[in-house]
Protein backbone atom coordinates (compact mmCIF):
# COMPACT_ATOMS: atom_id res chain seq x y z
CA UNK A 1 -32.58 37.55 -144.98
CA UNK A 2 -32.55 41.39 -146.44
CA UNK A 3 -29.82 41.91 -149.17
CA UNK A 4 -28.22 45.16 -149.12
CA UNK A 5 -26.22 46.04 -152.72
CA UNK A 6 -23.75 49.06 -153.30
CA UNK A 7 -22.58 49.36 -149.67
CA UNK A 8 -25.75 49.79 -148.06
CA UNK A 9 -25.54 53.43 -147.14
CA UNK A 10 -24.50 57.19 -147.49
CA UNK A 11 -24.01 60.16 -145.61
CA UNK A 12 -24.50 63.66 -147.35
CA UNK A 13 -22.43 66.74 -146.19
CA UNK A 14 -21.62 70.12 -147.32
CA UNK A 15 -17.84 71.28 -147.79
CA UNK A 16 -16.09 74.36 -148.67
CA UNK A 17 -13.10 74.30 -150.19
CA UNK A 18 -10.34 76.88 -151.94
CA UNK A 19 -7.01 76.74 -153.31
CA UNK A 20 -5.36 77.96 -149.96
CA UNK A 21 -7.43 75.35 -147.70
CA UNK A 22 -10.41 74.29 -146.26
CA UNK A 23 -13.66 75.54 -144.80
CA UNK A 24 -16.16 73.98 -142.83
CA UNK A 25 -17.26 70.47 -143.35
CA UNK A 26 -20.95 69.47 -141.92
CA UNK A 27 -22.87 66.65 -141.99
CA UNK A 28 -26.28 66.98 -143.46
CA UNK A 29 -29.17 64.75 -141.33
CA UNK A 30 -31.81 63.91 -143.47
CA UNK A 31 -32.91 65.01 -147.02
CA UNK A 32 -31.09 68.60 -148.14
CA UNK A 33 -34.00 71.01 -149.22
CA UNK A 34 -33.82 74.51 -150.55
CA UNK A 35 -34.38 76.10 -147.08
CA UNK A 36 -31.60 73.91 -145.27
CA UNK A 37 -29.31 74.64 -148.08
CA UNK A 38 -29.85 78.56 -147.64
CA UNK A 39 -29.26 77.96 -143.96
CA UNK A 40 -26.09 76.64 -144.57
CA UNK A 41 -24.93 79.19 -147.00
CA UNK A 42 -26.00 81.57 -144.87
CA UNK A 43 -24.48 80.03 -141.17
CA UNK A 44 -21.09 78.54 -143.31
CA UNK A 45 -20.13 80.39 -146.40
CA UNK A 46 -18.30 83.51 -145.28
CA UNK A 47 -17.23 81.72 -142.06
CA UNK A 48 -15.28 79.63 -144.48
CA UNK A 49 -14.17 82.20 -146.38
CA UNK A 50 -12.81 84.10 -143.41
CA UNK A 51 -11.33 81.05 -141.74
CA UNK A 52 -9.05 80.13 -145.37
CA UNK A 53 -8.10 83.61 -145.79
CA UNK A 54 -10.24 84.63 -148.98
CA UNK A 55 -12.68 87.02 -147.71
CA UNK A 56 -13.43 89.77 -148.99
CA UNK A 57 -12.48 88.09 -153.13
CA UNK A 58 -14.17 84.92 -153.35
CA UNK A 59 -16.79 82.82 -155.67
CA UNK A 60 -19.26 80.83 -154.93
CA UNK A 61 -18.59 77.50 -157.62
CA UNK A 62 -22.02 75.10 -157.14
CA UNK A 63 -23.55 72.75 -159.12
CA UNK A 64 -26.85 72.44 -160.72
CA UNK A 65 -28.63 71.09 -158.12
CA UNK A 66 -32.35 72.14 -158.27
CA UNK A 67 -32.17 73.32 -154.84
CA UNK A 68 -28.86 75.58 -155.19
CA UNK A 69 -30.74 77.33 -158.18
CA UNK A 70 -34.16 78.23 -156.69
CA UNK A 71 -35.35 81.73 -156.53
CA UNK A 72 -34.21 82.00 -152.71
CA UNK A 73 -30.90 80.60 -153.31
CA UNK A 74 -30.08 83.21 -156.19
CA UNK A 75 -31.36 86.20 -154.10
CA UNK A 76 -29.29 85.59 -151.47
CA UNK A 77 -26.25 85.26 -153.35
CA UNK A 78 -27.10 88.42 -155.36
CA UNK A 79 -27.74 90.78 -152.42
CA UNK A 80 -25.43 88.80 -149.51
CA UNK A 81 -23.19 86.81 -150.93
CA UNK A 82 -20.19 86.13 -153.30
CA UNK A 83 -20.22 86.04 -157.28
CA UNK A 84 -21.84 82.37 -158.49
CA UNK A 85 -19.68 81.24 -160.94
CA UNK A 86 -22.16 79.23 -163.28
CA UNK A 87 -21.56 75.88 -164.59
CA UNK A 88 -22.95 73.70 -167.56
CA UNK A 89 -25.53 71.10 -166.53
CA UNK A 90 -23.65 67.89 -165.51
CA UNK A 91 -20.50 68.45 -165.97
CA UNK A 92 -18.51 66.44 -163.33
CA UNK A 93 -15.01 66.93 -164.94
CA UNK A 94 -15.48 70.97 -163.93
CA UNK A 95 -16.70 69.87 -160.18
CA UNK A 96 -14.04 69.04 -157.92
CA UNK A 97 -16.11 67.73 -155.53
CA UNK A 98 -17.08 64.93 -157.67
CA UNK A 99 -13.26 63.68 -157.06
CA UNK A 100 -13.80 63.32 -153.73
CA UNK A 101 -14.75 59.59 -153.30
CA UNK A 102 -11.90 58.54 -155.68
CA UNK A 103 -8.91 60.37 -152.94
């Protein structure tokens, strides 16, 4: 008999979010890498922005993921996409996404 602790499970997904409402929501098969999370900036982010009502003004606000600060990542946002607003390392109580399991 196989024991399963914590639930057993998860499901990763990317959201975008603003003070006037939400973007797109997408569920993420698989392990996120660097490339998938470029392709989703890339495919999502301004979509979203459009779709709340924030383009052209908006920020990107990320965490410190490894894979939303590689090299690739920080290009793109420097020549096509919004301002990264950068955050200390592990700080959950200035991530609003953290508070999501607890609504």
């Amino acid at each position: 008999m196989t024991s399963v602790k914590h639930g057993g499970g998860n499901q990763m997904f990317w959201a975008c979010m603003s003070a006037v409402g939400v973007g797109n929501f997408l569920f993420i098969d698989g392990m996120m890498n660097k490339y998938m999370y470029l392709g989703i900036l890339i495919q999502n982010l301004k979509q979203s922005a459009e779709k709340t009502g924030i383009l052209p003004h908006y920020k990107l606000y990320q965490d410190n993921d490894p894979k939303r600060n590689v090299h690739i990542c920080r290009l793109w946002a420097l020549y096509q996409g919004p301002q990264v607003i950068r955050t200390p390392a592990q700080s959950p109580d200035l991530n609003p996404i953290e508070d999501i399991g607890t609504i």
